[in-house]
PDB file of N, CA and C in Angstrom:
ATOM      1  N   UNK A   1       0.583  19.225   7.764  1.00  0.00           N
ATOM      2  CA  UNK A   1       0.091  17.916   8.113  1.00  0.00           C
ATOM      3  C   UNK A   1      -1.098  18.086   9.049  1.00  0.00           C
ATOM      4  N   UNK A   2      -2.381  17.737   8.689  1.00  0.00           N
ATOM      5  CA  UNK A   2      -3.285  17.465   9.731  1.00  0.00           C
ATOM      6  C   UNK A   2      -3.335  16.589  10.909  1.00  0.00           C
ATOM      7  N   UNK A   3      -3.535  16.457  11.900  1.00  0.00           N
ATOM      8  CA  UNK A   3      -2.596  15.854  12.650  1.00  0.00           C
ATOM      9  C   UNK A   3      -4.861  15.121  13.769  1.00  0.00           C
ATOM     10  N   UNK A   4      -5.173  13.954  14.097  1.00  0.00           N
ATOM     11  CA  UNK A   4      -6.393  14.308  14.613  1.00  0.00           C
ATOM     12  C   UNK A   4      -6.094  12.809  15.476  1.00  0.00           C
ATOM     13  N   UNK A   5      -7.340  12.963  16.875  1.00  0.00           N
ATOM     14  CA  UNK A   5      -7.326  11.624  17.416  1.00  0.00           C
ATOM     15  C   UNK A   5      -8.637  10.968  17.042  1.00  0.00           C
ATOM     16  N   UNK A   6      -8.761   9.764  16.995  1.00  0.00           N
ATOM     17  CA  UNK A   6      -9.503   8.584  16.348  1.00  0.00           C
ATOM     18  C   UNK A   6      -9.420   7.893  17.466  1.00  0.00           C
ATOM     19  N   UNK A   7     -10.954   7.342  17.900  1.00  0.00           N
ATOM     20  CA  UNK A   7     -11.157   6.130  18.690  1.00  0.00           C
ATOM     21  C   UNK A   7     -11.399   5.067  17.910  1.00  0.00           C
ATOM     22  N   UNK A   8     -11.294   3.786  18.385  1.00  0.00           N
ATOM     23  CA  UNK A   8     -11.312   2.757  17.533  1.00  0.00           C
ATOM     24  C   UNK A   8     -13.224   2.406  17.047  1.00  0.00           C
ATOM     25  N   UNK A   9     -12.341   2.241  15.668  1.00  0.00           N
ATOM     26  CA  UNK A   9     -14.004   2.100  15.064  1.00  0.00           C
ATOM     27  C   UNK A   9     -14.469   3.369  14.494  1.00  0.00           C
ATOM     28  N   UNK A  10     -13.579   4.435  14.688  1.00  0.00           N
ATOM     29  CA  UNK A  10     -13.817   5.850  13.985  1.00  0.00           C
ATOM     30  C   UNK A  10     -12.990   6.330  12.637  1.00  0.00           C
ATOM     31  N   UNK A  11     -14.165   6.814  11.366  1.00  0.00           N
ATOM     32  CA  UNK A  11     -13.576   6.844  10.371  1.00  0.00           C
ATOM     33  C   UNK A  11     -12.877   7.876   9.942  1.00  0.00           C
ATOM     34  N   UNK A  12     -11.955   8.078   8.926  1.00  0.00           N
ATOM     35  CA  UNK A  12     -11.560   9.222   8.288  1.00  0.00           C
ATOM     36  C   UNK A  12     -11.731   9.436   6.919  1.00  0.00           C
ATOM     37  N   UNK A  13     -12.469  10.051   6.605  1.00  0.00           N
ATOM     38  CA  UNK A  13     -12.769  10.163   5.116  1.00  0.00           C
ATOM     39  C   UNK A  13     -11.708  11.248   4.177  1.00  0.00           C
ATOM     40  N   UNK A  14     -11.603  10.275   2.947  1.00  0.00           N
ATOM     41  CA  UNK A  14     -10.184  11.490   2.219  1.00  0.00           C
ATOM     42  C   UNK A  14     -10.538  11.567   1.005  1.00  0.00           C
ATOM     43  N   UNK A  15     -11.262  12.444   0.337  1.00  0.00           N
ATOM     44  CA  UNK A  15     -11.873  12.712  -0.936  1.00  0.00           C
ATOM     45  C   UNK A  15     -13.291  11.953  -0.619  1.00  0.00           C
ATOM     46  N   UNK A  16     -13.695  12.050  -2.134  1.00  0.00           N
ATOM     47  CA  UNK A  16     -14.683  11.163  -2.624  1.00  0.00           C
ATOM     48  C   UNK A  16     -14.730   8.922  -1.754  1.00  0.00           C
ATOM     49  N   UNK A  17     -13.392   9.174  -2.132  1.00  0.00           N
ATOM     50  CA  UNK A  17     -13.652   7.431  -2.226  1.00  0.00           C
ATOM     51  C   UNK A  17     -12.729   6.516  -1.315  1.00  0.00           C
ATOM     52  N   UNK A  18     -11.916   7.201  -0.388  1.00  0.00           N
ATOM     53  CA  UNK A  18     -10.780   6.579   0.774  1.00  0.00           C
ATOM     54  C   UNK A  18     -11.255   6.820   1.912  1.00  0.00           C
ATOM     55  N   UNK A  19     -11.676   5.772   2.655  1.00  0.00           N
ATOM     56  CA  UNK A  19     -11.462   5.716   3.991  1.00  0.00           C
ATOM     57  C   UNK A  19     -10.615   5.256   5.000  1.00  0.00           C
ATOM     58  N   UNK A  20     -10.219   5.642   5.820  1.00  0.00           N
ATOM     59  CA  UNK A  20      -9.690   5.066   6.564  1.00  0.00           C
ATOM     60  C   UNK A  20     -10.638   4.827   8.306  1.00  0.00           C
ATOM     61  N   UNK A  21      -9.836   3.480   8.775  1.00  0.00           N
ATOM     62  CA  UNK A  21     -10.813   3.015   9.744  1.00  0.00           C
ATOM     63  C   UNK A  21      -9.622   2.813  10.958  1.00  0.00           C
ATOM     64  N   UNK A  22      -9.517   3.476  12.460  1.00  0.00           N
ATOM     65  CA  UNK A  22      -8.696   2.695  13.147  1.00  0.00           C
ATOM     66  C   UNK A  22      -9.825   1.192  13.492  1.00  0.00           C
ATOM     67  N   UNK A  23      -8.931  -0.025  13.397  1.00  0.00           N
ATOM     68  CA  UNK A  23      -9.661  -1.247  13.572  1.00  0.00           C
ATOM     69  C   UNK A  23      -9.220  -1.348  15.749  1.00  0.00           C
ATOM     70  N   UNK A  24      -7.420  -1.129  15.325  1.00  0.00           N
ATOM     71  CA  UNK A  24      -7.359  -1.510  16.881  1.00  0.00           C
ATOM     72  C   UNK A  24      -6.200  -0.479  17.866  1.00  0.00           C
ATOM     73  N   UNK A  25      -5.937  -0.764  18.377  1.00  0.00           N
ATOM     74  CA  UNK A  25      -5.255   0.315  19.143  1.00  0.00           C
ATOM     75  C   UNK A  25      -4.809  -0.571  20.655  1.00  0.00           C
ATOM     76  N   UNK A  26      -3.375  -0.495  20.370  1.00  0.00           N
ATOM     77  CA  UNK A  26      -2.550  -1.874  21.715  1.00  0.00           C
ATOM     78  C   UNK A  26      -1.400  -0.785  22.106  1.00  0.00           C
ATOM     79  N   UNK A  27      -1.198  -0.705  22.893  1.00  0.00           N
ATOM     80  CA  UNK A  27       0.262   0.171  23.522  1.00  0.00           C
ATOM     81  C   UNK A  27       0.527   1.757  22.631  1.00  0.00           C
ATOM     82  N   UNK A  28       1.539   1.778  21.999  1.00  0.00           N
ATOM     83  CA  UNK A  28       1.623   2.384  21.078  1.00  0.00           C
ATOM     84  C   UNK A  28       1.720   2.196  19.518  1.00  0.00           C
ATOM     85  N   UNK A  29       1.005   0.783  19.394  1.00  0.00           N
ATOM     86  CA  UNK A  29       0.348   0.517  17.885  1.00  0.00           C
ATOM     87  C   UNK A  29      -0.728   0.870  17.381  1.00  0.00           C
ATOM     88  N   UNK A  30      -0.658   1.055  16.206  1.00  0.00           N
ATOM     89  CA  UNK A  30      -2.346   1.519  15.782  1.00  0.00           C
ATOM     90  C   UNK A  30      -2.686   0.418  14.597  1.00  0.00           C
ATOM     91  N   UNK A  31      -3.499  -0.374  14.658  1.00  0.00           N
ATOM     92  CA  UNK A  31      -3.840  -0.793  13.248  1.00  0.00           C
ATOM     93  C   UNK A  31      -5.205  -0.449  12.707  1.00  0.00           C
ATOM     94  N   UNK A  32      -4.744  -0.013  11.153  1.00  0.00           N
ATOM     95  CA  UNK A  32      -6.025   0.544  10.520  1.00  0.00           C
ATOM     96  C   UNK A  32      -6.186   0.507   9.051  1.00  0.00           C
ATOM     97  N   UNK A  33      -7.575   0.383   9.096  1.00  0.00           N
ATOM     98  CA  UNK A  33      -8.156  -0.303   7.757  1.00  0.00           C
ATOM     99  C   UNK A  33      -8.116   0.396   6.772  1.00  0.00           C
ATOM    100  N   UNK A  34      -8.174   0.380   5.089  1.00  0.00           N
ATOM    101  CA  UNK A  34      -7.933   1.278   3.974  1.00  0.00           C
ATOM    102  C   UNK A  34      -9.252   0.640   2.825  1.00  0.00           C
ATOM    103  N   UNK A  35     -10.168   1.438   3.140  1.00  0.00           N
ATOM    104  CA  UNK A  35     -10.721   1.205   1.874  1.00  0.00           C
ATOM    105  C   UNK A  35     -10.537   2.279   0.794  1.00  0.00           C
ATOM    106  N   UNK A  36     -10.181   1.726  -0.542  1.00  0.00           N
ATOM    107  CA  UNK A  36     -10.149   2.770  -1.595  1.00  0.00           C
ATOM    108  C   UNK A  36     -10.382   1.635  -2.890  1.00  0.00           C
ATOM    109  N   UNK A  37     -10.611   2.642  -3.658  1.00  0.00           N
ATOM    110  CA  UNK A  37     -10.290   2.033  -4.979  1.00  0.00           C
ATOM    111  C   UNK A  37      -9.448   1.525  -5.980  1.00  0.00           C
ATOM    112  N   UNK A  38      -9.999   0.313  -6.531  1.00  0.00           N
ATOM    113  CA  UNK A  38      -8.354  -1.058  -6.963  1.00  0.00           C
ATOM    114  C   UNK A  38      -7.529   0.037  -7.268  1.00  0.00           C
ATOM    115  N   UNK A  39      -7.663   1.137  -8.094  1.00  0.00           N
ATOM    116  CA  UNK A  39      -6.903   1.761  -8.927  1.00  0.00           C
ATOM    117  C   UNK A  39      -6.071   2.765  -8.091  1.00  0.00           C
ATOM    118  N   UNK A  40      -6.236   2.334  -6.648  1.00  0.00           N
ATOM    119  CA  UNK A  40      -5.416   3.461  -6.122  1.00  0.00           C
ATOM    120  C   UNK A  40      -4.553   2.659  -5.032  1.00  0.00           C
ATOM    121  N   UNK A  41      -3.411   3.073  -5.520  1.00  0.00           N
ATOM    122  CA  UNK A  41      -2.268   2.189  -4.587  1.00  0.00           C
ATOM    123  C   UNK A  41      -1.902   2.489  -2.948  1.00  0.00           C
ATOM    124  N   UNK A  42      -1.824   1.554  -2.487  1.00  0.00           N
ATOM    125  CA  UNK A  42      -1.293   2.000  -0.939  1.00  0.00           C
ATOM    126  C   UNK A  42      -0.361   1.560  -0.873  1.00  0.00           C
ATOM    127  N   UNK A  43       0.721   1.713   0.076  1.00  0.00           N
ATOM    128  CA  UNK A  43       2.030   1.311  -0.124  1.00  0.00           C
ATOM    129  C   UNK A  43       2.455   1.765   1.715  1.00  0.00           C
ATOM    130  N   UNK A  44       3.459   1.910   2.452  1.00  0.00           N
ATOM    131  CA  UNK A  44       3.774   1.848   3.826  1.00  0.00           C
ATOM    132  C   UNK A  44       4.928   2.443   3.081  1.00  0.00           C
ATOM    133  N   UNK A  45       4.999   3.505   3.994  1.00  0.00           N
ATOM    134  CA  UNK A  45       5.820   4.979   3.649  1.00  0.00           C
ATOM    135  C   UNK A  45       7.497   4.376   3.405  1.00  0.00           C
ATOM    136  N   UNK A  46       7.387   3.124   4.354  1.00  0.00           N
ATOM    137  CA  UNK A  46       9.621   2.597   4.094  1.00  0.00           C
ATOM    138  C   UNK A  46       9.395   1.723   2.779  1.00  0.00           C
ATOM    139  N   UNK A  47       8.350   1.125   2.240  1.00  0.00           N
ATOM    140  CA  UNK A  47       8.385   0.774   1.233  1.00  0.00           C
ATOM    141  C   UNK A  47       8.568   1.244  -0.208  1.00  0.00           C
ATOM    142  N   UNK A  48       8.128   2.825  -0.249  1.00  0.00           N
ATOM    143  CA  UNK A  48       7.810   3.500  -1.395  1.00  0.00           C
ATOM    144  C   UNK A  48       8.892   3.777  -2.426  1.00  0.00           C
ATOM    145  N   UNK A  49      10.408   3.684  -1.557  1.00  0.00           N
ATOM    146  CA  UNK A  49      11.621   3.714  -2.206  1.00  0.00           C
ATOM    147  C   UNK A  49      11.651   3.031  -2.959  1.00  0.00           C
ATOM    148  N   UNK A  50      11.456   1.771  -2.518  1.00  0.00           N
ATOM    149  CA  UNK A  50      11.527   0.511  -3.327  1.00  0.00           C
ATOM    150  C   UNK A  50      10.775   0.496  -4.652  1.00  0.00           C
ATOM    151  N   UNK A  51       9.540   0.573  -4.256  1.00  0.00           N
ATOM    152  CA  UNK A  51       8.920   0.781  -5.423  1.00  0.00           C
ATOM    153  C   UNK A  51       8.885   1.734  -6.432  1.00  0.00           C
ATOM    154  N   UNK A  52       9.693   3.196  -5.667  1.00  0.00           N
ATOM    155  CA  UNK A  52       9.894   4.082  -7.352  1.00  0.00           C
ATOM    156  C   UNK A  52      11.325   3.140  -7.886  1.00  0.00           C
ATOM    157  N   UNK A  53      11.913   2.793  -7.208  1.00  0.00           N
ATOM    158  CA  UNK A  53      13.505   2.351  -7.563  1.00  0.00           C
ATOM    159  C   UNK A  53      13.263   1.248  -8.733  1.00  0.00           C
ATOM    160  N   UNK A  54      11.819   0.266  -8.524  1.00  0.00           N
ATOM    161  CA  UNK A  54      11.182  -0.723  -9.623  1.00  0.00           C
ATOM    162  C   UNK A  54      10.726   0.125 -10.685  1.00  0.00           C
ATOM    163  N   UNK A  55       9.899   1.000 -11.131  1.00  0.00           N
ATOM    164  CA  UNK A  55       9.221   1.550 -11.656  1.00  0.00           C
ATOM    165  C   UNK A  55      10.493   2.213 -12.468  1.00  0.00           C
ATOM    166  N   UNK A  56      11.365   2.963 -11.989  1.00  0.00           N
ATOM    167  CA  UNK A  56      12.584   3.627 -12.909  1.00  0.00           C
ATOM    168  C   UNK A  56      13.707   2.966 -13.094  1.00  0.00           C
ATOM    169  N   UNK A  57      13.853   1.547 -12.549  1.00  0.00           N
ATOM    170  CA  UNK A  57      14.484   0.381 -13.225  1.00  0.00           C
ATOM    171  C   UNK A  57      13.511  -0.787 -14.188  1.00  0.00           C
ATOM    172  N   UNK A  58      13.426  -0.512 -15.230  1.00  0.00           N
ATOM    173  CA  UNK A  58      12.432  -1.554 -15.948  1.00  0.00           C
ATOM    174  C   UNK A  58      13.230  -3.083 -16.260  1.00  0.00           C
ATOM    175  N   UNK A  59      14.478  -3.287 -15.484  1.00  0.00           N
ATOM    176  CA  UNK A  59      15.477  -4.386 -16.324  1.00  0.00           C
ATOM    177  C   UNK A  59      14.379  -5.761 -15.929  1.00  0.00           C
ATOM    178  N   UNK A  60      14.370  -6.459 -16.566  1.00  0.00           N
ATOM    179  CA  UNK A  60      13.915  -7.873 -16.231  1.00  0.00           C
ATOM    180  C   UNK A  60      14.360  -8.878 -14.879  1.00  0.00           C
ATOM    181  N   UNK A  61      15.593  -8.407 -14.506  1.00  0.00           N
ATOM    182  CA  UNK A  61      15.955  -8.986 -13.427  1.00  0.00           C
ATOM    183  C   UNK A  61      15.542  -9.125 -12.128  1.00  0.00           C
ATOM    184  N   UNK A  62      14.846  -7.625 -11.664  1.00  0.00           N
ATOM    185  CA  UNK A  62      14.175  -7.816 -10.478  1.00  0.00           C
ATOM    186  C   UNK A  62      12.622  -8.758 -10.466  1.00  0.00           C
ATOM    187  N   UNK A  63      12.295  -8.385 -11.793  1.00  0.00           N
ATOM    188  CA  UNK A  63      11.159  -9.585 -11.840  1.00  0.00           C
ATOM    189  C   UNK A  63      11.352 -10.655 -12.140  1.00  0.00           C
ATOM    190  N   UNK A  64      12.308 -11.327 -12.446  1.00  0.00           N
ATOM    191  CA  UNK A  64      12.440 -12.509 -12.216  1.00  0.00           C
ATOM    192  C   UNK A  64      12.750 -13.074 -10.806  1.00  0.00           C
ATOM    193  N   UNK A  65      13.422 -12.491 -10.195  1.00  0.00           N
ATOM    194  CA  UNK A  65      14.007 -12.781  -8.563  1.00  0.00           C
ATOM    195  C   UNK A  65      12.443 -12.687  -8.344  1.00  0.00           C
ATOM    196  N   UNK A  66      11.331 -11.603  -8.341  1.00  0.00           N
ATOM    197  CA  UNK A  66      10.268 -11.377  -7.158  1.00  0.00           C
ATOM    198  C   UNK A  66       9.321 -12.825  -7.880  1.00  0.00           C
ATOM    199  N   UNK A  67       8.937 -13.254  -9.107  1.00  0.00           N
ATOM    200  CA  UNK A  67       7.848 -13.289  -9.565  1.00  0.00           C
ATOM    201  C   UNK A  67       8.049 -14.510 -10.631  1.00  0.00           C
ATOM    202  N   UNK A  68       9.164 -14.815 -11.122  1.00  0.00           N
ATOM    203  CA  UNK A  68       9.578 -15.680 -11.838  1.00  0.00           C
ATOM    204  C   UNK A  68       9.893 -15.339 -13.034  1.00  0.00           C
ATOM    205  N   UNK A  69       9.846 -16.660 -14.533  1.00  0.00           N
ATOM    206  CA  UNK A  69      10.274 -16.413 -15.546  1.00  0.00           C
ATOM    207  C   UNK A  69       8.973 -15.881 -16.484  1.00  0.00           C
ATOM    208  N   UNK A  70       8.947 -14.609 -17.142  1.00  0.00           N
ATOM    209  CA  UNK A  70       8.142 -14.891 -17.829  1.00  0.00           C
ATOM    210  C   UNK A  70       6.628 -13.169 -17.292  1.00  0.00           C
ATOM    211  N   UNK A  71       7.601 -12.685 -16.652  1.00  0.00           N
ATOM    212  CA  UNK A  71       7.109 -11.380 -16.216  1.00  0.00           C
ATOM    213  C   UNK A  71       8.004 -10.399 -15.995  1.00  0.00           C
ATOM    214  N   UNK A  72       6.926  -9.543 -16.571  1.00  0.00           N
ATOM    215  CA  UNK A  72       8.381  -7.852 -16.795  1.00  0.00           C
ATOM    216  C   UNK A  72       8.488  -7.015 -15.288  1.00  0.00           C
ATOM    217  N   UNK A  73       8.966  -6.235 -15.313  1.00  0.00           N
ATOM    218  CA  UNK A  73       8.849  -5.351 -14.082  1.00  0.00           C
ATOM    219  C   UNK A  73       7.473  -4.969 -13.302  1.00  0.00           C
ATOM    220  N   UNK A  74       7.516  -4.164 -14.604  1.00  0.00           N
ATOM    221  CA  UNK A  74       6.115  -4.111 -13.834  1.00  0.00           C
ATOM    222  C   UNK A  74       4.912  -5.074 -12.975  1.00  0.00           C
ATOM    223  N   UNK A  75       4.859  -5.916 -13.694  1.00  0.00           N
ATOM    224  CA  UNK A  75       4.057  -7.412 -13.160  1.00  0.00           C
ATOM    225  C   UNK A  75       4.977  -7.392 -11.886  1.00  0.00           C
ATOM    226  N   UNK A  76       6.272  -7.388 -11.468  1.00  0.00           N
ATOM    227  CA  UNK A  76       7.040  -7.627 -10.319  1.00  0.00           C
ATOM    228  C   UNK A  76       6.344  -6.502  -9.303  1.00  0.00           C
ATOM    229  N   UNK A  77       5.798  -5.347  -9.627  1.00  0.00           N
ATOM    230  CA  UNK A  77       6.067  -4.671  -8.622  1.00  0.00           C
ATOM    231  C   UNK A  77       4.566  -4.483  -8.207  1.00  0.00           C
ATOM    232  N   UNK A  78       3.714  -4.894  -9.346  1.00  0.00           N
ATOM    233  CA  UNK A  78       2.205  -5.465  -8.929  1.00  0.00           C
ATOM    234  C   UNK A  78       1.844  -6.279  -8.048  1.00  0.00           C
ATOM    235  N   UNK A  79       3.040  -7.748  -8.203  1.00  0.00           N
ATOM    236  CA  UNK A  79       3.108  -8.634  -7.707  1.00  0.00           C
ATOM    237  C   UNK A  79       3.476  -8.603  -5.755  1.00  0.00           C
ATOM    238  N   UNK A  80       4.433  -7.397  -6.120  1.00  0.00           N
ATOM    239  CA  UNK A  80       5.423  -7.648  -4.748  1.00  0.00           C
ATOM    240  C   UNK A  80       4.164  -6.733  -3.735  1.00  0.00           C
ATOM    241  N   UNK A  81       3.359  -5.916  -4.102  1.00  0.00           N
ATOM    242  CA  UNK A  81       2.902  -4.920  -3.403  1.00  0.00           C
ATOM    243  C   UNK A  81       1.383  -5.371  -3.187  1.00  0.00           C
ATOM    244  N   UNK A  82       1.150  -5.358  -1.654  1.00  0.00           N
ATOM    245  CA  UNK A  82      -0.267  -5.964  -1.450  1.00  0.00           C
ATOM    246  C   UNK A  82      -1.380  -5.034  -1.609  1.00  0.00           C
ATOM    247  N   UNK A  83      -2.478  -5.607  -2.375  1.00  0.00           N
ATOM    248  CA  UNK A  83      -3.962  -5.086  -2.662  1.00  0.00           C
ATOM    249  C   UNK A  83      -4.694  -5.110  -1.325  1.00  0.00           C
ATOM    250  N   UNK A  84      -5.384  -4.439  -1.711  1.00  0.00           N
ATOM    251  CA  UNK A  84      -6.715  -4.142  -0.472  1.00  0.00           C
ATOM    252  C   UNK A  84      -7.288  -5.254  -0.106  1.00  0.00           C
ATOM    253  N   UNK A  85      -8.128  -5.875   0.892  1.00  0.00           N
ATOM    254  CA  UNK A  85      -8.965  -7.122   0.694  1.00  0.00           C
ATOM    255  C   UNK A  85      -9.984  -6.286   0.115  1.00  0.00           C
ATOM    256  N   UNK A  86     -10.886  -6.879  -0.440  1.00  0.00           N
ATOM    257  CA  UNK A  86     -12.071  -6.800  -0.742  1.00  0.00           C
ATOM    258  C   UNK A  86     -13.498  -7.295   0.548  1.00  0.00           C
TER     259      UNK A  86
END
């Protein structure tokens, strides 16, 4: 694990096309920005369970609970998981 300190407003570049930005920094919170590309998912590390657990359950049921009638899993787990702003 690379492990580095960041002042706020300082970037981290990861390949070609991900950045990351700390925006703010309060006590021992950090919040920070993600630019990448649509096609590349971000997700918050306690979430990720969830989402392989969607992905290798395809039943219709969880997408109906997240998303309504009339969408498959997948659409559920598109749905449930937030995009980048633009």
């Amino acid at each position: 694990m690379l492990v580095l300190s960041r002042k706020v407003g300082e970037r981290l570049v990861i390949g070609d096309n991900i950045t990351v930005v700390v925006s703010r920094v309060a006590g021992n919170r950090v919040t920070i920005g993600i630019e990448a590309p649509d096609d590349v998912r971000v997700v918050r590390g306690e979430l990720r369970p969830v989402v392989e657990a969607f992905r290798s359950d395809k039943r219709d049921v969880p997408a109906l609970a997240l998303t309504g009638a009339g969408y498959d899993a997948e659409d559920a787990i598109d749905a449930s998981i937030p995009r980048l702003a633009k």
